[in-house]
Structures are given as C-alpha cells and as structure tokens.
N, C-alpha and C. Protein backbone atom coordinates (compact mmCIF):
# COMPACT_ATOMS: atom_id res chain seq x y z
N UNK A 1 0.82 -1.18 0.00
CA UNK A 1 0.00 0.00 0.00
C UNK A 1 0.87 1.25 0.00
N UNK A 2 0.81 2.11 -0.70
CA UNK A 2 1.14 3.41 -0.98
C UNK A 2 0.59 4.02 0.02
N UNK A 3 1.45 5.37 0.61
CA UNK A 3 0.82 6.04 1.25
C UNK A 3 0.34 7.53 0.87
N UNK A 4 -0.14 7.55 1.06
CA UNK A 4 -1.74 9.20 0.66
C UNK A 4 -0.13 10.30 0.52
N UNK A 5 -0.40 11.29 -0.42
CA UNK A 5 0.31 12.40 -0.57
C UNK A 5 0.81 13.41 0.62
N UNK A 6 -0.55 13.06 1.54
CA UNK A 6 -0.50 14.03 2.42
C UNK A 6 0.43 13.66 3.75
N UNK A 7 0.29 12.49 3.92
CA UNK A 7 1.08 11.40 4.84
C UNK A 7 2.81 11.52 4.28
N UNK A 8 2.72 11.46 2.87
CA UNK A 8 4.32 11.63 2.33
C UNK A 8 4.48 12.78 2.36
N UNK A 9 4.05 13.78 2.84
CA UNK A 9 4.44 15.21 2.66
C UNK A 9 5.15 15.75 4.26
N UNK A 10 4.07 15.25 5.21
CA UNK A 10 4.21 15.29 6.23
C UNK A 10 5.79 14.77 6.44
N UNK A 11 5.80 13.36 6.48
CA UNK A 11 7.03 12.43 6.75
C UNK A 11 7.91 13.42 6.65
N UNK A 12 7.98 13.78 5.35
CA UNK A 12 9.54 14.51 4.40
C UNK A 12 9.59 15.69 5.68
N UNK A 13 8.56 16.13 6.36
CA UNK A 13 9.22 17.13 7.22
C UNK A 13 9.79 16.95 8.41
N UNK A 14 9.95 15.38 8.36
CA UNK A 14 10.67 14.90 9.65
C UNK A 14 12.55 15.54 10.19
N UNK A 15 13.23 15.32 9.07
CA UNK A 15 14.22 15.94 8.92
C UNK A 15 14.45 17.50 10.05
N UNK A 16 13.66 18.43 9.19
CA UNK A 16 13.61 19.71 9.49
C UNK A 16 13.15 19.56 10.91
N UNK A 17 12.09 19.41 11.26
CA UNK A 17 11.41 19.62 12.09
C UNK A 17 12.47 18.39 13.68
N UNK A 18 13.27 17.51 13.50
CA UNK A 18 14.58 17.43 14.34
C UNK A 18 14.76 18.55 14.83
N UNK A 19 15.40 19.72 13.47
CA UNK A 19 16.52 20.41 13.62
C UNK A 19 15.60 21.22 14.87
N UNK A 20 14.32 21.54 14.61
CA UNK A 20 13.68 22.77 15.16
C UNK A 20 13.76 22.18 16.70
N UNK A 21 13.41 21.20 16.47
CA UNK A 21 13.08 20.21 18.03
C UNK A 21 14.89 20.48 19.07
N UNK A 22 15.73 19.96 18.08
CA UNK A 22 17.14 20.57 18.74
C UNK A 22 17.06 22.12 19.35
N UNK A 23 16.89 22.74 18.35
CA UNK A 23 17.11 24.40 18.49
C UNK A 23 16.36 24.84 19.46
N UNK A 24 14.99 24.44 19.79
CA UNK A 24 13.91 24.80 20.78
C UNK A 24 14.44 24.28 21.98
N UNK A 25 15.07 22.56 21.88
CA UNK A 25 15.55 22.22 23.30
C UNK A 25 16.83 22.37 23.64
N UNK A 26 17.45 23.06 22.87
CA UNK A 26 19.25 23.50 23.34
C UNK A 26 18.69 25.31 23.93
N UNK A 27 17.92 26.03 23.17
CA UNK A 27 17.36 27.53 23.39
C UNK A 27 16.59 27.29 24.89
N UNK A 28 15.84 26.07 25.66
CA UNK A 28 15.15 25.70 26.76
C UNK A 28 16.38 25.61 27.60
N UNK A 29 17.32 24.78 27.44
CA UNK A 29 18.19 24.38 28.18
C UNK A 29 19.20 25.71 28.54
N UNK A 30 19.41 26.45 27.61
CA UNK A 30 20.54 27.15 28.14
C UNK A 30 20.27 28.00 29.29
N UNK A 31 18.88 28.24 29.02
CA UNK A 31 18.49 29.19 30.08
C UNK A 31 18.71 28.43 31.31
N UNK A 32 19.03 27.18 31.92
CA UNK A 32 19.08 27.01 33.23
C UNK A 32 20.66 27.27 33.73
N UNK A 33 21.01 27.02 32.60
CA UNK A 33 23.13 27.15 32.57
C UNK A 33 23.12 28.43 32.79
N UNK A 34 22.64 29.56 32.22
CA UNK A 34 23.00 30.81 32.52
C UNK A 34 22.66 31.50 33.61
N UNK A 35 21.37 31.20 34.08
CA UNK A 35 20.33 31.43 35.09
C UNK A 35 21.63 30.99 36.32
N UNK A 36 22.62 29.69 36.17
CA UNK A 36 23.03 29.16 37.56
C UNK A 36 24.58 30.18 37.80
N UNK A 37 24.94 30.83 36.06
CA UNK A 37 26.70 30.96 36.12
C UNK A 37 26.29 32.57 36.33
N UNK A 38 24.99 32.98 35.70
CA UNK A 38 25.15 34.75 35.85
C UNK A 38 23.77 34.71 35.73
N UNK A 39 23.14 35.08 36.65
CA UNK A 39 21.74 34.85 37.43
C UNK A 39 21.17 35.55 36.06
N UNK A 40 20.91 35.03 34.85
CA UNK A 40 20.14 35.52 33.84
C UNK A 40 19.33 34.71 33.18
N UNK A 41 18.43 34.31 32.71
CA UNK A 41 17.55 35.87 32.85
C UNK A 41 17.08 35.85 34.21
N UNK A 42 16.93 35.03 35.05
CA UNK A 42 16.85 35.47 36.89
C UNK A 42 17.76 34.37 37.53
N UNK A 43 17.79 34.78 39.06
CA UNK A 43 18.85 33.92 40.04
C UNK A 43 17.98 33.14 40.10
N UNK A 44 18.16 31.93 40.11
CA UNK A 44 17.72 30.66 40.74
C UNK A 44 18.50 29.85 41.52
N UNK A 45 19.37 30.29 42.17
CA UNK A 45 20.12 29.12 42.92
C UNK A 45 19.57 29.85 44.22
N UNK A 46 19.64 29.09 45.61
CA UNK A 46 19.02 29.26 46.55
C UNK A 46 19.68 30.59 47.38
N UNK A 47 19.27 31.47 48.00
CA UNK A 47 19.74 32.73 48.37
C UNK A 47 20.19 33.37 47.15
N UNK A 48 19.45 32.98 46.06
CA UNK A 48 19.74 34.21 44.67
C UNK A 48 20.91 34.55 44.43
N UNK A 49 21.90 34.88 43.50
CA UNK A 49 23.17 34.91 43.17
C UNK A 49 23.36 33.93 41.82
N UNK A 50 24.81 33.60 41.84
CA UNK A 50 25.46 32.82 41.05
C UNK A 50 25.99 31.40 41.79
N UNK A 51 26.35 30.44 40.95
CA UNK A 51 26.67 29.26 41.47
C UNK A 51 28.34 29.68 41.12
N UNK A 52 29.08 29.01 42.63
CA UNK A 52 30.36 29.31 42.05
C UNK A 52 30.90 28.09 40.88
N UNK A 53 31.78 28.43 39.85
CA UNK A 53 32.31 27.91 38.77
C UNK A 53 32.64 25.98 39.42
N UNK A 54 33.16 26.47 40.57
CA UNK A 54 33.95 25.03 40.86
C UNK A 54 33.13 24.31 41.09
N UNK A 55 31.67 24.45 41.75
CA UNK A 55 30.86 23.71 42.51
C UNK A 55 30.42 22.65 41.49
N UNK A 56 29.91 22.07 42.05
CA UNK A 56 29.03 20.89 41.15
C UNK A 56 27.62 21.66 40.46
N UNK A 57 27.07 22.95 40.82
CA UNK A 57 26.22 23.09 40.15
C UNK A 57 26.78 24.05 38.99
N UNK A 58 28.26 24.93 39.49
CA UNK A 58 28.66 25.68 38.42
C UNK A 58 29.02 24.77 37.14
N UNK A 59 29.45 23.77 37.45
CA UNK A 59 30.18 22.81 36.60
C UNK A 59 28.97 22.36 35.81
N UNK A 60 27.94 22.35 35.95
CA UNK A 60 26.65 22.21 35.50
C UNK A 60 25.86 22.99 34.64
N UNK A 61 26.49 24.27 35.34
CA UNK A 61 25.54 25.45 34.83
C UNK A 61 27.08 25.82 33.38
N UNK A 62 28.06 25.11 33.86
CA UNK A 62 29.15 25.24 32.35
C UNK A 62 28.39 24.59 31.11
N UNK A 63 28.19 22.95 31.57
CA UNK A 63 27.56 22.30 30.64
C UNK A 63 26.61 22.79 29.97
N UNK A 64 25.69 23.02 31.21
CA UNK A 64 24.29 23.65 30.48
C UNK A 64 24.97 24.80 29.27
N UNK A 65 25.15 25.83 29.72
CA UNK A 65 25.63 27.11 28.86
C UNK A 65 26.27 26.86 27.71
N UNK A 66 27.35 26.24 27.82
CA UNK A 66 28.39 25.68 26.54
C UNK A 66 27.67 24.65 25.52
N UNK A 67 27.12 23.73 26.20
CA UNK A 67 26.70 22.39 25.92
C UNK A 67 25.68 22.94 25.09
N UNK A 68 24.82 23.82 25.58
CA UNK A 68 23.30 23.86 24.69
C UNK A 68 24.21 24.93 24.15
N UNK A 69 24.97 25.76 23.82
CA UNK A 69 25.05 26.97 22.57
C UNK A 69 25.61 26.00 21.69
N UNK A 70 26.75 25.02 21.86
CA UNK A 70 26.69 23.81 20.59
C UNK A 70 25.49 23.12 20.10
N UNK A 71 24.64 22.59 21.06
CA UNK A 71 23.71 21.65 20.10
C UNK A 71 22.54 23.06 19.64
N UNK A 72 23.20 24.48 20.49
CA UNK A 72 21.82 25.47 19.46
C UNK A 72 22.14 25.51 17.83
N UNK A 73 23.33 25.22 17.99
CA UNK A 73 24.11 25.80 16.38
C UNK A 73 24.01 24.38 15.91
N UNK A 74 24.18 23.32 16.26
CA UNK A 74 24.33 22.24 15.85
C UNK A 74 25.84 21.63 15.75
N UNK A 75 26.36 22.12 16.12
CA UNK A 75 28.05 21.68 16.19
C UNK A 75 28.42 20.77 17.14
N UNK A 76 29.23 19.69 16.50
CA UNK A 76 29.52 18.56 17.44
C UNK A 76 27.79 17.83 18.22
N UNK A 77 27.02 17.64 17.58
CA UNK A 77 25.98 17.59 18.34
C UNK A 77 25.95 16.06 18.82
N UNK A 78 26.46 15.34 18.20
CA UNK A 78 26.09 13.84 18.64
C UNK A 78 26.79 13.84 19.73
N UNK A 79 28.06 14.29 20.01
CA UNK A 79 29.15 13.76 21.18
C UNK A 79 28.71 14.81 22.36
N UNK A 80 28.55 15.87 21.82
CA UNK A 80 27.94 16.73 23.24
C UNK A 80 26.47 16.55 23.35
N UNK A 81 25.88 16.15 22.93
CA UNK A 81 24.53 15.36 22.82
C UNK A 81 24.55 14.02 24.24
N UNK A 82 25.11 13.36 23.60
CA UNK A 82 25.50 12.05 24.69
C UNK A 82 25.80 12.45 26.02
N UNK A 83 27.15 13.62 26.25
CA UNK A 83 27.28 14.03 27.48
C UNK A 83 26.57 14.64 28.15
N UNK A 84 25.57 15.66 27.30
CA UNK A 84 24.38 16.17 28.40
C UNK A 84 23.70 14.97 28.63
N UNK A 85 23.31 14.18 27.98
CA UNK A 85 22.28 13.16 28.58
C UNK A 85 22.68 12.55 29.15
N UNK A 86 24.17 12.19 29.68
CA UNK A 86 24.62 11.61 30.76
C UNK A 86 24.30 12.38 32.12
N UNK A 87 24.76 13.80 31.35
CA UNK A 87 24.46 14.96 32.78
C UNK A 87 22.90 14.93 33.35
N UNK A 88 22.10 14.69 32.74
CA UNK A 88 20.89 14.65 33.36
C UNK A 88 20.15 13.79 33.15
N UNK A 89 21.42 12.69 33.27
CA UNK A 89 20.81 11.37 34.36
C UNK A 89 21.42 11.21 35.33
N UNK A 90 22.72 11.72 35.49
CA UNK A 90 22.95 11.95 36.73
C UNK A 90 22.30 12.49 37.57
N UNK A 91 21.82 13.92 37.69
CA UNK A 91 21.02 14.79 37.96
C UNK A 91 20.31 14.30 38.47
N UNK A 92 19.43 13.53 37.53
CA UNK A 92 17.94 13.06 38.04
C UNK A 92 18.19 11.86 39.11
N UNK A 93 19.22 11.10 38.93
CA UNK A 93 19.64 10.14 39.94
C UNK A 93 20.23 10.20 41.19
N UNK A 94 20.65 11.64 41.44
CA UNK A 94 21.33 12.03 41.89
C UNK A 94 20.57 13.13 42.94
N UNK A 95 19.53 14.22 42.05
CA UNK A 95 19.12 15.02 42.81
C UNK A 95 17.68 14.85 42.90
N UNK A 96 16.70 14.31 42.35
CA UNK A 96 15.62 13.67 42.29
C UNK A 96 15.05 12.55 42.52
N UNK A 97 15.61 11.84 41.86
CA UNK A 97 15.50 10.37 42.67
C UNK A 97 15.30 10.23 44.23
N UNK A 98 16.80 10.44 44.77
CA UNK A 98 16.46 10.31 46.13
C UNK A 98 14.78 11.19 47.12
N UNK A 99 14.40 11.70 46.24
CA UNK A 99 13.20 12.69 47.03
C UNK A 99 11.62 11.99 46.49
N UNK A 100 11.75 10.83 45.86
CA UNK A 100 10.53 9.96 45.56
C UNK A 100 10.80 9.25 44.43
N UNK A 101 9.79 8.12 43.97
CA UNK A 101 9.59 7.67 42.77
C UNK A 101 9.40 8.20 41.58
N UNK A 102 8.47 8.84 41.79
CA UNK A 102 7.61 10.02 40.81
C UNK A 102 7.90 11.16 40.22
N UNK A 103 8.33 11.39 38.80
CA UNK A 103 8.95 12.62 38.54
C UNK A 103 8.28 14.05 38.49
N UNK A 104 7.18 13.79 38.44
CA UNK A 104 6.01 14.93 38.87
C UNK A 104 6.22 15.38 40.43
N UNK A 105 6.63 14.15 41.26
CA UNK A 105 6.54 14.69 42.89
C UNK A 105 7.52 14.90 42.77
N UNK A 106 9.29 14.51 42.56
CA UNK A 106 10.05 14.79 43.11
C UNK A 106 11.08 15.97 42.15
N UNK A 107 10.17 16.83 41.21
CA UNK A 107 10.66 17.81 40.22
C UNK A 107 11.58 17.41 39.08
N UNK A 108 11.67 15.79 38.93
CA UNK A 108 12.83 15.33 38.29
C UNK A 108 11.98 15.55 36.78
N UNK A 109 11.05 15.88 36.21
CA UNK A 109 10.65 15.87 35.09
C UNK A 109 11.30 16.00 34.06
N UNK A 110 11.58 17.31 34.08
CA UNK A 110 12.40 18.23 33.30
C UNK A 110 14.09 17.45 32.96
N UNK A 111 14.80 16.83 33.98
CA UNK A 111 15.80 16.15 33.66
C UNK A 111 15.83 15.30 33.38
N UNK A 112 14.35 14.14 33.25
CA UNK A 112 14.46 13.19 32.90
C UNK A 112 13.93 13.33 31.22
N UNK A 113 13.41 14.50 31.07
CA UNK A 113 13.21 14.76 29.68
C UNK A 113 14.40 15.01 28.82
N UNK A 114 14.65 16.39 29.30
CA UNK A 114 16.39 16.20 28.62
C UNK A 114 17.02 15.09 28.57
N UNK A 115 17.56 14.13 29.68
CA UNK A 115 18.36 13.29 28.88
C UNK A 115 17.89 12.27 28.21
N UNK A 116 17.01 11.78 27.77
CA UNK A 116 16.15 11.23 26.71
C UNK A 116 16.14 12.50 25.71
N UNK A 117 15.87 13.22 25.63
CA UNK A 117 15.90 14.25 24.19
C UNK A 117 17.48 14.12 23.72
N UNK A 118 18.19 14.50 24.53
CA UNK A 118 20.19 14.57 24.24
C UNK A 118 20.04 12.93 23.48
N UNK A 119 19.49 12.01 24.64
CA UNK A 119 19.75 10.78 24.22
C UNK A 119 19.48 10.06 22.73
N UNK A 120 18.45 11.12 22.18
CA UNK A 120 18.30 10.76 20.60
C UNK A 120 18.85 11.49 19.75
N UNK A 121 19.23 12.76 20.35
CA UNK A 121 19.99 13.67 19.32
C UNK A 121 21.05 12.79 19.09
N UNK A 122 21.89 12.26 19.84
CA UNK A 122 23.33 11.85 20.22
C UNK A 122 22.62 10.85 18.83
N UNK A 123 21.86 9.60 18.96
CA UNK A 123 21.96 9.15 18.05
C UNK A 123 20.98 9.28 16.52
N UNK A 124 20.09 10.17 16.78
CA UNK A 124 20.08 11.10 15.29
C UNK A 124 20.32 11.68 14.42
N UNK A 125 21.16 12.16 15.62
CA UNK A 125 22.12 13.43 14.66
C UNK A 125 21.32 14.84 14.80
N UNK A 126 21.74 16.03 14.48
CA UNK A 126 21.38 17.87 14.70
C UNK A 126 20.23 17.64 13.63
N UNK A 127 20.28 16.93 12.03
CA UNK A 127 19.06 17.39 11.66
C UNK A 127 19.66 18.41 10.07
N UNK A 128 19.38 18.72 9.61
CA UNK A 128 19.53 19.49 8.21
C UNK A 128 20.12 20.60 8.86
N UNK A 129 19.14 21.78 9.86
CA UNK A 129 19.34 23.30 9.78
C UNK A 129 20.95 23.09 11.58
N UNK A 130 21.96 22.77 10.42
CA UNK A 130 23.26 22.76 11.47
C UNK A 130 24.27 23.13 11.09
N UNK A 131 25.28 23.08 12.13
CA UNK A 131 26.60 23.38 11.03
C UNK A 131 27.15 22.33 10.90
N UNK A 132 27.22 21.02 11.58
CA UNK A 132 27.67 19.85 11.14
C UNK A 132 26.97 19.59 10.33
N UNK A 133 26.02 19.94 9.41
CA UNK A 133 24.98 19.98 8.40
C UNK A 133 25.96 20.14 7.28
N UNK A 134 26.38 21.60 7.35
CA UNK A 134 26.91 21.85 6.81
C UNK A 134 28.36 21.60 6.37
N UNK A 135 29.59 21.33 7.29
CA UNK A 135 30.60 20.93 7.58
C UNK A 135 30.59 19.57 6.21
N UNK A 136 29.52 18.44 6.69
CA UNK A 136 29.30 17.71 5.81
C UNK A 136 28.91 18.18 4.35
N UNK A 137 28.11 18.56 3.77
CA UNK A 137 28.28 19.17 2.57
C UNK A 137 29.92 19.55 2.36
N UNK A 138 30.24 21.01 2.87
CA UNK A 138 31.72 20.69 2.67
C UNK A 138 32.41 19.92 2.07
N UNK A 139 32.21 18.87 2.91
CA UNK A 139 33.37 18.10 2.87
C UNK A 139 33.48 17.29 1.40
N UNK A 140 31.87 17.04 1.15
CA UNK A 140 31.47 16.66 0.02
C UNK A 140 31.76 17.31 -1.60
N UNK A 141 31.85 18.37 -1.16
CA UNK A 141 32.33 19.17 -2.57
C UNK A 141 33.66 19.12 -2.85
C-alpha cells in the first residue's frame, strides 16, 4: 500500500522539524546554565546569586551554557549530545530520585526529559538546519 500524498508530505518534514526540536531544546536548556553561572535571565540558585564555577552546580551550569550553545548551532551535536544526557541522568539520579519515585513529585521531570531528548539527538544526529549539516556538505564538494 502506498501512502496518501499528504502522509508523504508530512514524513519529508521529519528531517527539518529534528533540527527545530534541537534548536527549541538546546534555546530551553541554556536558560538554566546561565540562570546558575550569571543569574540571567533570573537567580535561581538558593539565596539568589550565582553558582560558584567550581561547585558541582557551576560545573553544571558550564555544561548547560556551553553544551546547549553547541547543540543550538548544531556543532559537534552527537558527542555533546550524549554528554548532556549523561548529565541529566545523573542529575535526576542524583538530585531527584532520592526525594521519591515520581517525577512529577520529586521535580525530576524536566531532567528526565532532557536526557532522553540529548539521548536521541546523540543518536540522530542535529538534523539538516546545522553546522555539522553543513561541515558535511563541505566536505562533500
């Protein structure tokens, strides 16, 4: 069975619509990296401020920041892809977990989403709109 025009039209926008899915969840993510290294766009670490660099949450709020402005652009996305989703499963194992089962009760939602999202980029790939997108072309000509 063939499938309807409209069904093959759709599909073909699978590609693109990756890239957007990257760009929306690296543009979600950074904001918690920046929010922890230079209280922007607000402080969220507890008594408001910055996380210092060394701590385990600055070191976090590095990843976050660095980590998502690569997979925003799409650069290196599979390998820094993998390492955030390691980072937030740690996270969630680490800082959620212990406070219940339930990721709704114990706020782990959000990290257990990211590293399942990283976790398919890593093996998807960025998607058409990247620069390893591009890099490849490159290389091709």
């Amino acid at each position: 069975m063939s499938e309807s025009g409209q069904v093959s039209r759709w599909r073909s926008w699978g590609p693109s619509l990756r890239s957007v899915l990257r760009i929306v969840t690296a543009f979600l993510f950074m904001q918690v990296g920046t929010a922890k290294l230079f209280a922007f766009p607000a402080a969220i670490m507890p008594g408001g401020g910055t996380a210092p660099v060394a701590s385990l949450a600055g070191i976090a709020g590095v990843l976050e920041t660095f980590g998502g402005a690569l997979l925003l652009v799409g650069l290196f996305t599979r390998p820094v892809a993998f390492l955030l989703s390691g980072e937030m499963a740690v996270a969630y194992f680490y800082a959620h977990a212990p406070q219940g089962f339930w990721p709704v009760l114990n706020q782990g939602a959000p990290a257990a989403l990211y590293a399942f999202l990283f976790l398919y980029f890593s093996a998807a790939g960025p998607g058409p709109f990247s620069v390893d997108a591009l890099r490849r072309r490159g290389e091709g000509a």
